[in-house]
C-alpha atoms as a PDB file:
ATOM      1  CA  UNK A   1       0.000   0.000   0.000  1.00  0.00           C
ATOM      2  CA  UNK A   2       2.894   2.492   0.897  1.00  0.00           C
ATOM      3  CA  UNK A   3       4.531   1.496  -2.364  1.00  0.00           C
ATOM      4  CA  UNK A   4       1.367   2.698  -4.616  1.00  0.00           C
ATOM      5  CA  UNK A   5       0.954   6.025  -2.659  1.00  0.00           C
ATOM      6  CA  UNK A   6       4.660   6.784  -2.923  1.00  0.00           C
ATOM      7  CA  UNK A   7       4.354   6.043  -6.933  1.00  0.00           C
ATOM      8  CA  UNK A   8       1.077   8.408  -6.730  1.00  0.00           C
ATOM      9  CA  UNK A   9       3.138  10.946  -5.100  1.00  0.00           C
ATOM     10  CA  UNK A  10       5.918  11.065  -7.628  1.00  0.00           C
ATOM     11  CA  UNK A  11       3.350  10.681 -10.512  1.00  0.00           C
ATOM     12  CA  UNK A  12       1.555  14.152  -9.720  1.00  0.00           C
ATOM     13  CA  UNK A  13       5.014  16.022  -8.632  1.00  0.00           C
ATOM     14  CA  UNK A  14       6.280  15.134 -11.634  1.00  0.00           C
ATOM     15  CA  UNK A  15       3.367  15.951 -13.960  1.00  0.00           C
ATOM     16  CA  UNK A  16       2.963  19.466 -11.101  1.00  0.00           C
ATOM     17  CA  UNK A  17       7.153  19.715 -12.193  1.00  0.00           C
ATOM     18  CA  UNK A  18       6.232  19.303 -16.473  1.00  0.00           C
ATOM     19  CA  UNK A  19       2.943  21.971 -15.999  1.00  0.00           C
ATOM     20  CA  UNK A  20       5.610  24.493 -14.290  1.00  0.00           C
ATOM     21  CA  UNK A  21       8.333  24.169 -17.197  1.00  0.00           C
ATOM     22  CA  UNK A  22       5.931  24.156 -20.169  1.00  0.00           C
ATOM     23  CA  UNK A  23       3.675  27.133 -18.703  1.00  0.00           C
ATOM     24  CA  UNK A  24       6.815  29.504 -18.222  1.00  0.00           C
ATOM     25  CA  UNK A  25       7.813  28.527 -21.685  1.00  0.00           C
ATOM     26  CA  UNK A  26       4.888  29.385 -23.022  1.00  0.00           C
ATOM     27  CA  UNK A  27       4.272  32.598 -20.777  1.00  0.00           C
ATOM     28  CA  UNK A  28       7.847  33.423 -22.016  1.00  0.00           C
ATOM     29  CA  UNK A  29       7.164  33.139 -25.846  1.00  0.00           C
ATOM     30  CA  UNK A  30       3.844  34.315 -25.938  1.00  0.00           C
ATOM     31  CA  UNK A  31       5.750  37.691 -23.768  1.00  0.00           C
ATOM     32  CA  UNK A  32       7.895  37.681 -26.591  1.00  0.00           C
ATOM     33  CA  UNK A  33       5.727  37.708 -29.460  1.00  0.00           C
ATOM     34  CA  UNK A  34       3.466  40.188 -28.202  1.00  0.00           C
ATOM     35  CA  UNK A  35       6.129  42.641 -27.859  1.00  0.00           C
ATOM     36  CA  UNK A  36       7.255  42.261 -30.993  1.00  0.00           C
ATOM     37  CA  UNK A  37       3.897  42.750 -32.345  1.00  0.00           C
ATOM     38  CA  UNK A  38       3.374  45.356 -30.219  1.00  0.00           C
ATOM     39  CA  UNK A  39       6.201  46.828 -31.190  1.00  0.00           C
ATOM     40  CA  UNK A  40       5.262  46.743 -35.208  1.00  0.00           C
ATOM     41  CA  UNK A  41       2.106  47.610 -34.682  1.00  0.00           C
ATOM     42  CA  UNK A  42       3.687  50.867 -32.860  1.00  0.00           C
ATOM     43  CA  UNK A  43       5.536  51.327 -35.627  1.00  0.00           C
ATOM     44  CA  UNK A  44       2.887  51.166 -37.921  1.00  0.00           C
ATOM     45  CA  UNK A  45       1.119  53.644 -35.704  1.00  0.00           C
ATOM     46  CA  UNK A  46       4.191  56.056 -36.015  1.00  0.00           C
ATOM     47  CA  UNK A  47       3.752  56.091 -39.496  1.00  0.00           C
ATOM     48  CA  UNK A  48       0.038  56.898 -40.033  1.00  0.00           C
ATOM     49  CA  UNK A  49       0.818  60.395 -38.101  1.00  0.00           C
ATOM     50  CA  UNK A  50       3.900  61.063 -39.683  1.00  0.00           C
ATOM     51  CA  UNK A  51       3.326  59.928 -42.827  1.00  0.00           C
ATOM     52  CA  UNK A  52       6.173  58.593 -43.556  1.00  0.00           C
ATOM     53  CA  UNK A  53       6.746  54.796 -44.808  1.00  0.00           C
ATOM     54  CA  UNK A  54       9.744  52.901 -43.740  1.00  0.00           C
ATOM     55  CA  UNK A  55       8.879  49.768 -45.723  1.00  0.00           C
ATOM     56  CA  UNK A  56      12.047  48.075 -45.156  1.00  0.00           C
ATOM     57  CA  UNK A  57      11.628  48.181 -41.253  1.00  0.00           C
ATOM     58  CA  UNK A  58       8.347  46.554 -41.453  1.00  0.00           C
ATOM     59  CA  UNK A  59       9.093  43.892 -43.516  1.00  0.00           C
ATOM     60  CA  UNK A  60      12.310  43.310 -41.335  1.00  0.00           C
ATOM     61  CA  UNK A  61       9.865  43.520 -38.482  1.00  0.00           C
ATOM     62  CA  UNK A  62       7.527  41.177 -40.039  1.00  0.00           C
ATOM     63  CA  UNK A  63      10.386  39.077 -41.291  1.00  0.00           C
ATOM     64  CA  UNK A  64      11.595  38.730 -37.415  1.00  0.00           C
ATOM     65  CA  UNK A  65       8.252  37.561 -36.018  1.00  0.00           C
ATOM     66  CA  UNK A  66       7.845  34.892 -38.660  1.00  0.00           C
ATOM     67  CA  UNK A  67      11.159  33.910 -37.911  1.00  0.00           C
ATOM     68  CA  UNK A  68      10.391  33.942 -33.896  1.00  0.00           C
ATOM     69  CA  UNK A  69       7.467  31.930 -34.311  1.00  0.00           C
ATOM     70  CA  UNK A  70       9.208  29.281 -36.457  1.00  0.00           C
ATOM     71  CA  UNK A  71      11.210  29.201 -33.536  1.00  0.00           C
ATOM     72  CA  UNK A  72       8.438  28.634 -30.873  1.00  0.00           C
ATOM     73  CA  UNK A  73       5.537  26.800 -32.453  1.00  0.00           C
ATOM     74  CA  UNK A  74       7.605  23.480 -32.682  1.00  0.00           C
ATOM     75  CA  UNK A  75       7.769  23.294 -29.272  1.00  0.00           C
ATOM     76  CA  UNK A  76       4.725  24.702 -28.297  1.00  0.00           C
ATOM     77  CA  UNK A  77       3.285  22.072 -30.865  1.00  0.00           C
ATOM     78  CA  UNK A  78       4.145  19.302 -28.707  1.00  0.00           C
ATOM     79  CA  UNK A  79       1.486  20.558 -25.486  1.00  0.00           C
ATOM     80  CA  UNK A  80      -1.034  23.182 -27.442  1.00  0.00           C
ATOM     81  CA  UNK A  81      -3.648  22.269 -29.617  1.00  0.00           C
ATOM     82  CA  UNK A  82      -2.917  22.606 -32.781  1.00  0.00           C
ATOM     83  CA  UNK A  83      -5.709  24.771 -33.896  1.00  0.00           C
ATOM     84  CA  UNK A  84      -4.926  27.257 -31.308  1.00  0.00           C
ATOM     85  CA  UNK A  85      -1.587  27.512 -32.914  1.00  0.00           C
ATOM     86  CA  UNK A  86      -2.832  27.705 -36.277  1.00  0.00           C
ATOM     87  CA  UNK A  87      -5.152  30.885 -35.715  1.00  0.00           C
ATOM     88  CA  UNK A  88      -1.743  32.418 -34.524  1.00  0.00           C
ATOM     89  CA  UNK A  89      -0.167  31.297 -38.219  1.00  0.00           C
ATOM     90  CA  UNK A  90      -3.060  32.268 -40.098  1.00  0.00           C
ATOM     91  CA  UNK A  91      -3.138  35.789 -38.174  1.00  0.00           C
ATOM     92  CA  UNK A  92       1.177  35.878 -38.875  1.00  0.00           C
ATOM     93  CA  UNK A  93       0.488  35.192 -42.475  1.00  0.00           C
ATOM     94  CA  UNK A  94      -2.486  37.788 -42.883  1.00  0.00           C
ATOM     95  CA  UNK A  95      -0.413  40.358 -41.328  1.00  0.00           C
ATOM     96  CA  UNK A  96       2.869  39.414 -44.323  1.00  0.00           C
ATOM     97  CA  UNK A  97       0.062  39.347 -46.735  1.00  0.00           C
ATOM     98  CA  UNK A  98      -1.258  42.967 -45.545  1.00  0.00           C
ATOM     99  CA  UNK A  99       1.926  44.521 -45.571  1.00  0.00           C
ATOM    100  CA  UNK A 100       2.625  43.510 -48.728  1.00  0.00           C
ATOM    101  CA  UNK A 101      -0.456  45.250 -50.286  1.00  0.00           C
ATOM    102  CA  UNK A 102       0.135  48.173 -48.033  1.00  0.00           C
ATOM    103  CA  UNK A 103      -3.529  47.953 -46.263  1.00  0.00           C
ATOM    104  CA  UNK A 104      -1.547  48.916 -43.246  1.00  0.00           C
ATOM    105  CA  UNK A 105      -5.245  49.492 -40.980  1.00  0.00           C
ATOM    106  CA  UNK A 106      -5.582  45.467 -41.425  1.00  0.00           C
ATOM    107  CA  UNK A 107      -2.024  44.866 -40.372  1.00  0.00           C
ATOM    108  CA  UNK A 108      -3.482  46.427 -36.921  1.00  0.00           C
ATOM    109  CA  UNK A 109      -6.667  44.460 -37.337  1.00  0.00           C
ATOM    110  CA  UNK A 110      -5.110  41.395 -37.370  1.00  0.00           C
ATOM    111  CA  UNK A 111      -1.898  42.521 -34.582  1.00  0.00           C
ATOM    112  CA  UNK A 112      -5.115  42.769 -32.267  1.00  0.00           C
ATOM    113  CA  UNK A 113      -6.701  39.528 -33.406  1.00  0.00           C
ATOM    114  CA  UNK A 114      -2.991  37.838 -32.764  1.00  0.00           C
ATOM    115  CA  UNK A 115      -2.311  39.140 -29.667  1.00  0.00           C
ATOM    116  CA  UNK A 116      -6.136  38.120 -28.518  1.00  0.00           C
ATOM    117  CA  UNK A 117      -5.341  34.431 -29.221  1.00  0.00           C
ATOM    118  CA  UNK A 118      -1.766  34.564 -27.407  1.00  0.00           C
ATOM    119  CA  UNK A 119      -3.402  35.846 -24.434  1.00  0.00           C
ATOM    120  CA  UNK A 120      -6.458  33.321 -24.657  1.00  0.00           C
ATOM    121  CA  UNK A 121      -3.172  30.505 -25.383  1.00  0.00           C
ATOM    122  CA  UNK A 122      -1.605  31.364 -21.908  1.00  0.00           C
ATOM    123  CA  UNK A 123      -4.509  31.593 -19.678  1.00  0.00           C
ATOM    124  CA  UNK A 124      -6.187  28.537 -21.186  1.00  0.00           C
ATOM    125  CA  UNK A 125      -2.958  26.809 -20.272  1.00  0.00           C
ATOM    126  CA  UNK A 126      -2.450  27.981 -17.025  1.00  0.00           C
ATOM    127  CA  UNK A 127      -1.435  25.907 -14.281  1.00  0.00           C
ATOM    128  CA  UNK A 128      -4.964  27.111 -12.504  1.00  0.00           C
ATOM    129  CA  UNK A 129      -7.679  25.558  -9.957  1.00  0.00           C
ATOM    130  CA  UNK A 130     -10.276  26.990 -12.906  1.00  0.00           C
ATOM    131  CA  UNK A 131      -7.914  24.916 -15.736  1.00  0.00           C
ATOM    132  CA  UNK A 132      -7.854  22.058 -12.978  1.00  0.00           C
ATOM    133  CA  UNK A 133     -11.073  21.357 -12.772  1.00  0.00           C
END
């Protein structure tokens, strides 16, 4: 009997141990990705009341968040739902696509809409009583 509770033990510390590391990865990467959208999308802000166009620093921009979420969403893969992750790619892709046609008010359509679905990623993953149960 003392055997079984002693596996039980080590069972939930380790899954308790696994929650902790994946939920400050993804807190850390979803951080990271909204402050990089944050920041384009300030950039793109900048530029409607100055009217200037720095194309080249938006693509880089947008060139650097692709590149960041490359990064990420193979190991996020392995513990989100995929679909979750997909409405982030989609969004990533729509904001490329928007840039390139220079419809720069759906770039910050679709920064909000990406930033919504990080912040609904890490609080549906949450190590929470609510998430618990």
């Amino acid at each position: 009997m003392k055997k079984e509770i002693i596996i039980c033990i080590f069972i939930v510390i380790i899954i308790v141990i696994a929650n902790i590391i994946t939920q400050n990865y993804t807190t850390k990467s979803v951080t990271e990705l909204n402050n990089k959208l944050e920041t384009l999308e300030t950039e793109i802000t900048d530029i409607g009341e100055s009217g200037e166009i720095d194309k080249d620093s938006i693509k880089s921009k947008i060139k650097e968040i692709e590149k960041y979420w490359e990064d990420v969403h193979g190991k996020l893969a392995y513990y989100i739902e995929h679909d979750e992750l997909e409405k982030v790619e989609t969004d990533i892709v729509g904001i490329n696509s928007s840039i390139e046609t220079d419809d720069y008010e759906q770039v910050l359509s679709k920064i909000d809409e990406s930033k919504f679905i990080l912040r609904h990623i890490e609080d549906k993953y949450a190590f929470t009583l609510e998430n618990v149960f």
